[in-house]
Protein backbone atom coordinates (compact mmCIF):
# COMPACT_ATOMS: atom_id res chain seq x y z
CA UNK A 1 -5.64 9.49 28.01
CA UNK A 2 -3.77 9.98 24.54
CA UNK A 3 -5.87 6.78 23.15
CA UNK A 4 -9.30 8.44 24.46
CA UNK A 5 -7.97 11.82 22.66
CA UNK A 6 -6.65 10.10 19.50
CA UNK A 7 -9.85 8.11 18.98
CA UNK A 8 -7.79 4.94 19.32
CA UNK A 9 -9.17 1.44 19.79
CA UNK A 10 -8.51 -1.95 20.93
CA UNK A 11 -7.90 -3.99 18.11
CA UNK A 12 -9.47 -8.08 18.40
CA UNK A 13 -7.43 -10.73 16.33
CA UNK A 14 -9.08 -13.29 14.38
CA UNK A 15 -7.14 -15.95 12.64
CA UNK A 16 -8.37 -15.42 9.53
CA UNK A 17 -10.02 -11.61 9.36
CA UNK A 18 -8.36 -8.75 8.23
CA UNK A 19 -10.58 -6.17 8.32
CA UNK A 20 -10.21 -2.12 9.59
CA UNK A 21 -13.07 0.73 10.01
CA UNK A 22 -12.63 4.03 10.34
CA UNK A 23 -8.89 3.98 9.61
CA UNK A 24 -6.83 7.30 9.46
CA UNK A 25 -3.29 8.45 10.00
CA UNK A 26 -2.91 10.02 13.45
CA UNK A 27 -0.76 13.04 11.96
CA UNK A 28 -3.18 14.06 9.58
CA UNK A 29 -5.12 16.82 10.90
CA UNK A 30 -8.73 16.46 9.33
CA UNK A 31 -8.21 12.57 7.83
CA UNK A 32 -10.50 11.15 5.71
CA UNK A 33 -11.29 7.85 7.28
CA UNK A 34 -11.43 4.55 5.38
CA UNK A 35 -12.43 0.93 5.31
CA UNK A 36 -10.33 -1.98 4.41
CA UNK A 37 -11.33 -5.30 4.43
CA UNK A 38 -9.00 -7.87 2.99
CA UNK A 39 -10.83 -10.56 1.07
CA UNK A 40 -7.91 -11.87 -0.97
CA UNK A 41 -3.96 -11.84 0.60
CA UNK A 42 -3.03 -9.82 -2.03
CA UNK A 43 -4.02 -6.04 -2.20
CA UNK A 44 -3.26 -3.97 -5.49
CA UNK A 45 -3.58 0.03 -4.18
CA UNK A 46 -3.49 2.60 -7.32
CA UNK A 47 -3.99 6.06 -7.45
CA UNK A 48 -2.37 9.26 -8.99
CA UNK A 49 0.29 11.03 -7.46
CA UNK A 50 -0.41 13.11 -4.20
CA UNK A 51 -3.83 11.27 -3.79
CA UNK A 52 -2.62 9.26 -0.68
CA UNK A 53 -1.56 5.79 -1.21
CA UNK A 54 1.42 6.07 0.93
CA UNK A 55 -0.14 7.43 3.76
CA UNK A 56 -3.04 5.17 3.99
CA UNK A 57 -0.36 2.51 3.71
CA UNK A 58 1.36 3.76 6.93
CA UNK A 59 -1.79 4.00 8.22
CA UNK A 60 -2.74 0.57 7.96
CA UNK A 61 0.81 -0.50 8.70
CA UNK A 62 0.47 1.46 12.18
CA UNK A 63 -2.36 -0.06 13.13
CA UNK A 64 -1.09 -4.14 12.49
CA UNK A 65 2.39 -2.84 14.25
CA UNK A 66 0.98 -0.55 17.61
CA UNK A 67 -2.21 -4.00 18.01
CA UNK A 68 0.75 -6.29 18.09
CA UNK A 69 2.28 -4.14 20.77
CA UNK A 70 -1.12 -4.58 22.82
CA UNK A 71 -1.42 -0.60 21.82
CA UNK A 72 -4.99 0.75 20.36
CA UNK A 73 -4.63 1.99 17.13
CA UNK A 74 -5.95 4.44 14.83
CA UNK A 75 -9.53 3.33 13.93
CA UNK A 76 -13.07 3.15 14.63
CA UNK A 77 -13.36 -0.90 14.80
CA UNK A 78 -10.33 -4.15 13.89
CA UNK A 79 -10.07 -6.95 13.39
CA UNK A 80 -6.79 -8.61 12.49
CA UNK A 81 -5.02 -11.58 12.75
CA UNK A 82 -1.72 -12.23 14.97
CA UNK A 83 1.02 -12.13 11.98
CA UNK A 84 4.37 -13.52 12.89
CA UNK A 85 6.70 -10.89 10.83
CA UNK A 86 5.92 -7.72 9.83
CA UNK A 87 7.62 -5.59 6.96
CA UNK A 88 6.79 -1.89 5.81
CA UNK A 89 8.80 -1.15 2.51
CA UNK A 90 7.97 2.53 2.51
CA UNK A 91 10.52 5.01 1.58
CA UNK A 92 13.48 2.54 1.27
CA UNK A 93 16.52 4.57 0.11
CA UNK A 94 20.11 3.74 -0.95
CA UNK A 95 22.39 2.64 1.49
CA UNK A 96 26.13 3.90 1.38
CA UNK A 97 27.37 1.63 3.91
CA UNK A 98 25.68 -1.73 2.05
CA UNK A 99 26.39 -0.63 -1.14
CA UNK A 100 22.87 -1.08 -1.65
CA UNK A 101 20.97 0.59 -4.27
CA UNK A 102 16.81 1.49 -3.97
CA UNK A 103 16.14 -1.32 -6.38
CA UNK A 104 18.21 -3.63 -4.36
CA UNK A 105 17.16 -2.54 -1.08
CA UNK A 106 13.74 -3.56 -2.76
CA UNK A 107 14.72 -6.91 -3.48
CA UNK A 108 16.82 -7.85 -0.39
CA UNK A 109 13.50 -6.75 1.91
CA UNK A 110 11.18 -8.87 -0.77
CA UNK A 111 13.64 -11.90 -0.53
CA UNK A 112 13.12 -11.55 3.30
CA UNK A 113 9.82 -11.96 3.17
CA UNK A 114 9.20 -14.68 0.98
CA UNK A 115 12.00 -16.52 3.25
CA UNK A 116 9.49 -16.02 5.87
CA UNK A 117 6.36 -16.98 4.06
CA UNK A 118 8.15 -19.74 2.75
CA UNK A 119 8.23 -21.20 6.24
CA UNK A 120 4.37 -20.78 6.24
CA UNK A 121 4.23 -18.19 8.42
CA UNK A 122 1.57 -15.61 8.61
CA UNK A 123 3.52 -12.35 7.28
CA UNK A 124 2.14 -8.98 7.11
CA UNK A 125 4.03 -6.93 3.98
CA UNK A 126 3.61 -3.79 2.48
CA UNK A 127 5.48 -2.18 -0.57
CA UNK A 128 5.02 1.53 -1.80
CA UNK A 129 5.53 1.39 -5.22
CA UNK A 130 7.12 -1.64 -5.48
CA UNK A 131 10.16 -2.11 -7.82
CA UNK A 132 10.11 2.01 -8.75
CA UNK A 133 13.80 1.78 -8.55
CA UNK A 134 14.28 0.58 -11.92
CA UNK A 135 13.14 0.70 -15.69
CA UNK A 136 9.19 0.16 -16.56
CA UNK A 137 10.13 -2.46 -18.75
CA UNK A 138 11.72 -4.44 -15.45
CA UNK A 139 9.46 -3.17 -13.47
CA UNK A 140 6.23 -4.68 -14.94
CA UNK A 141 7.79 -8.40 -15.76
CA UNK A 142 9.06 -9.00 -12.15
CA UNK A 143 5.97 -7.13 -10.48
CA UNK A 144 4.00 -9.65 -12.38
CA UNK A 145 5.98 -12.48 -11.29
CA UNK A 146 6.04 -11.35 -7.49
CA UNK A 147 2.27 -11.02 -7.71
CA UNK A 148 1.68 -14.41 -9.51
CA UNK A 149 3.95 -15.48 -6.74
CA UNK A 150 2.88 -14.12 -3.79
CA UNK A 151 -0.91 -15.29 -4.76
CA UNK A 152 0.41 -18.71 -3.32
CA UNK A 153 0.77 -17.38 0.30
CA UNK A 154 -2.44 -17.45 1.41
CA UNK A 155 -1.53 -17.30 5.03
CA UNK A 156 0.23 -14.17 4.91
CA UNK A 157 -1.29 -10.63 3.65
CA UNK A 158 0.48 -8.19 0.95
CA UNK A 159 -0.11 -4.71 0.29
CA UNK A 160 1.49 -3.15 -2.67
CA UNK A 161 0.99 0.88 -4.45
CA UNK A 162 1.52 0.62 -7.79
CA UNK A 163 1.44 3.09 -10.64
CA UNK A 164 2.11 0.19 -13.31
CA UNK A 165 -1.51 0.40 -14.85
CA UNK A 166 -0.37 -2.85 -16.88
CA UNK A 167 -0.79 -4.72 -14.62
CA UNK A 168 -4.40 -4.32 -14.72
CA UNK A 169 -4.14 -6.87 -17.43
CA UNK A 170 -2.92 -9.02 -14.76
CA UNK A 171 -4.42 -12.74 -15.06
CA UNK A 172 -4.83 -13.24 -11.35
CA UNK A 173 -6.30 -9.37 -11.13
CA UNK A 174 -8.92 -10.32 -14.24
CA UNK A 175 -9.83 -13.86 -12.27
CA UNK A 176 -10.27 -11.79 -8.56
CA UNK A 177 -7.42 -13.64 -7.22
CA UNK A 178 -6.08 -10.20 -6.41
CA UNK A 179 -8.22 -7.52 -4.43
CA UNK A 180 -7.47 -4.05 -6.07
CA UNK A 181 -8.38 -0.69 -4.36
CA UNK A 182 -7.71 3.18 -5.38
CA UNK A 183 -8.09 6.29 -4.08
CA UNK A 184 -10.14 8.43 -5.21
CA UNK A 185 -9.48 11.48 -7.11
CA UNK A 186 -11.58 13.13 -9.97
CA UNK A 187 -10.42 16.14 -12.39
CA UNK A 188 -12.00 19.42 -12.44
CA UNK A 189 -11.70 21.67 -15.83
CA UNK A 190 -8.06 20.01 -15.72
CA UNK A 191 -7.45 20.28 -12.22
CA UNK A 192 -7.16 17.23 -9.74
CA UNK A 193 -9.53 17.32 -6.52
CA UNK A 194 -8.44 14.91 -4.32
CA UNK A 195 -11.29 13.07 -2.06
CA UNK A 196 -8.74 10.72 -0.63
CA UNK A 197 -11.71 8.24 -0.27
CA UNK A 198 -10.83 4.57 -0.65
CA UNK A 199 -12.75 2.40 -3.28
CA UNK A 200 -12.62 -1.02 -4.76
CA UNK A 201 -11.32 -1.19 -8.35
CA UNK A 202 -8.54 0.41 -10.57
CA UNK A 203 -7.68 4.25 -11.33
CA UNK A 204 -5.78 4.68 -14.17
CA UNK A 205 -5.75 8.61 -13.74
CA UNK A 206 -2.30 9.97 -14.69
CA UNK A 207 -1.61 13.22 -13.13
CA UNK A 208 1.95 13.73 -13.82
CA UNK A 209 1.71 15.51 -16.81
CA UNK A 210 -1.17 17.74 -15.95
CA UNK A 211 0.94 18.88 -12.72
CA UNK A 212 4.31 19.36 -14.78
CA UNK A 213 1.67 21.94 -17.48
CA UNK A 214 0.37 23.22 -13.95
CA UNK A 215 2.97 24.78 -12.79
CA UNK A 216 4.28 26.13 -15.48
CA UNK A 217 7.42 23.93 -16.36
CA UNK A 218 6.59 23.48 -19.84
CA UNK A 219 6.73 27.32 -20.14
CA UNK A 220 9.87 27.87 -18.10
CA UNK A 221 11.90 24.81 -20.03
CA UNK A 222 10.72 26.15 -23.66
């Protein structure tokens, strides 16, 4: 009953398709569905703050976790393969009992997962933002690396958010080794409208100061 409701469906796994229609987040009340097919096993996902890269990262994460569970999942039509491991780096935070830090919660999960592809086995990974927890400078050179890197894996599938617009300049992004997407999001006399519709290509829309002038912080801080 609750997958006729939802507008859930049977997923069918194909060893080498990755490919979702009609995909939306089940909590979101009016979603904006979107298609994702996977034509390289690395997928760059940019977009401006608030514009919905981390939820359509959950979403897509949801439906390769609930079809492995022999669940329906939220879409119109998919077709996926049968990964082996599965890891959603999505709002990793510091761990007191660890002594783990973001950053290094970031690298022990990555480290995981490369053990795992490194075995050639057919991993599904996703990272929001990937590397946030520490300086740009840091931040771009080992992105770049783990990209160059992860390129090699062609049995396994990556998603990674990013709002390092460098790596645009990416060799493997300007040869298509990389697939990049964005979400959509176009200003209006200074003031973001969000469409939340996926597209193929690169946004290098920067929202972060126009918000901070927004709301009047500039103002209040003066």
């Amino acid at each position: 009953q609750a997958i006729i409701r939802h507008g859930f469906v049977f997923p069918s796994f194909k060893e080498t398709t990755f490919s979702v229609q009609g995909l939306f987040h089940p909590l979101i009340k009016n979603p904006v569905n979107k298609d994702l097919t996977a034509s390289r096993n690395v997928i760059l996902l940019t977009g401006p703050n608030m514009s919905g890269k981390s939820t359509l990262l959950k979403a897509v994460s949801l439906c390769v976790y609930l079809g492995h569970q022999g669940l329906a999942v939220p879409a119109s039509g998919a077709s996926i393969p049968y990964f082996s491991g599965i890891s959603v780096a999505i709002n990793l935070t510091d761990s007191i009992v660890s002594g783990y830090s973001h950053f290094m919660s970031e690298i022990i999960t990555l480290k995981d997962v490369l053990g795992e592809a490194m075995e050639n086995k057919k991993c599904f990974a996703v990272f929001d933002e990937l590397f946030r927890g520490t300086n740009i400078e840091d931040a771009l050179e080992i992105s770049s690396a783990t990209i160059k890197g992860l390129v090699k894996f062609t049995n396994s599938l990556f998603i990674i958010s990013t709002h390092l617009h460098q790596l645009k300049d990416l060799e493997e992004i300007k040869k298509g080794k990389v697939a990049t997407y964005f979400i959509e999001c176009e200003l209006k006399d200074n003031t973001p409208a969000f469409t939340y519709k996926l597209k193929e290509g690169w946004s290098d829309l920067k929202l972060g100061r126009i918000l901070f002038e927004r709301e009047g912080l500039n103002k209040m801080l003066s």
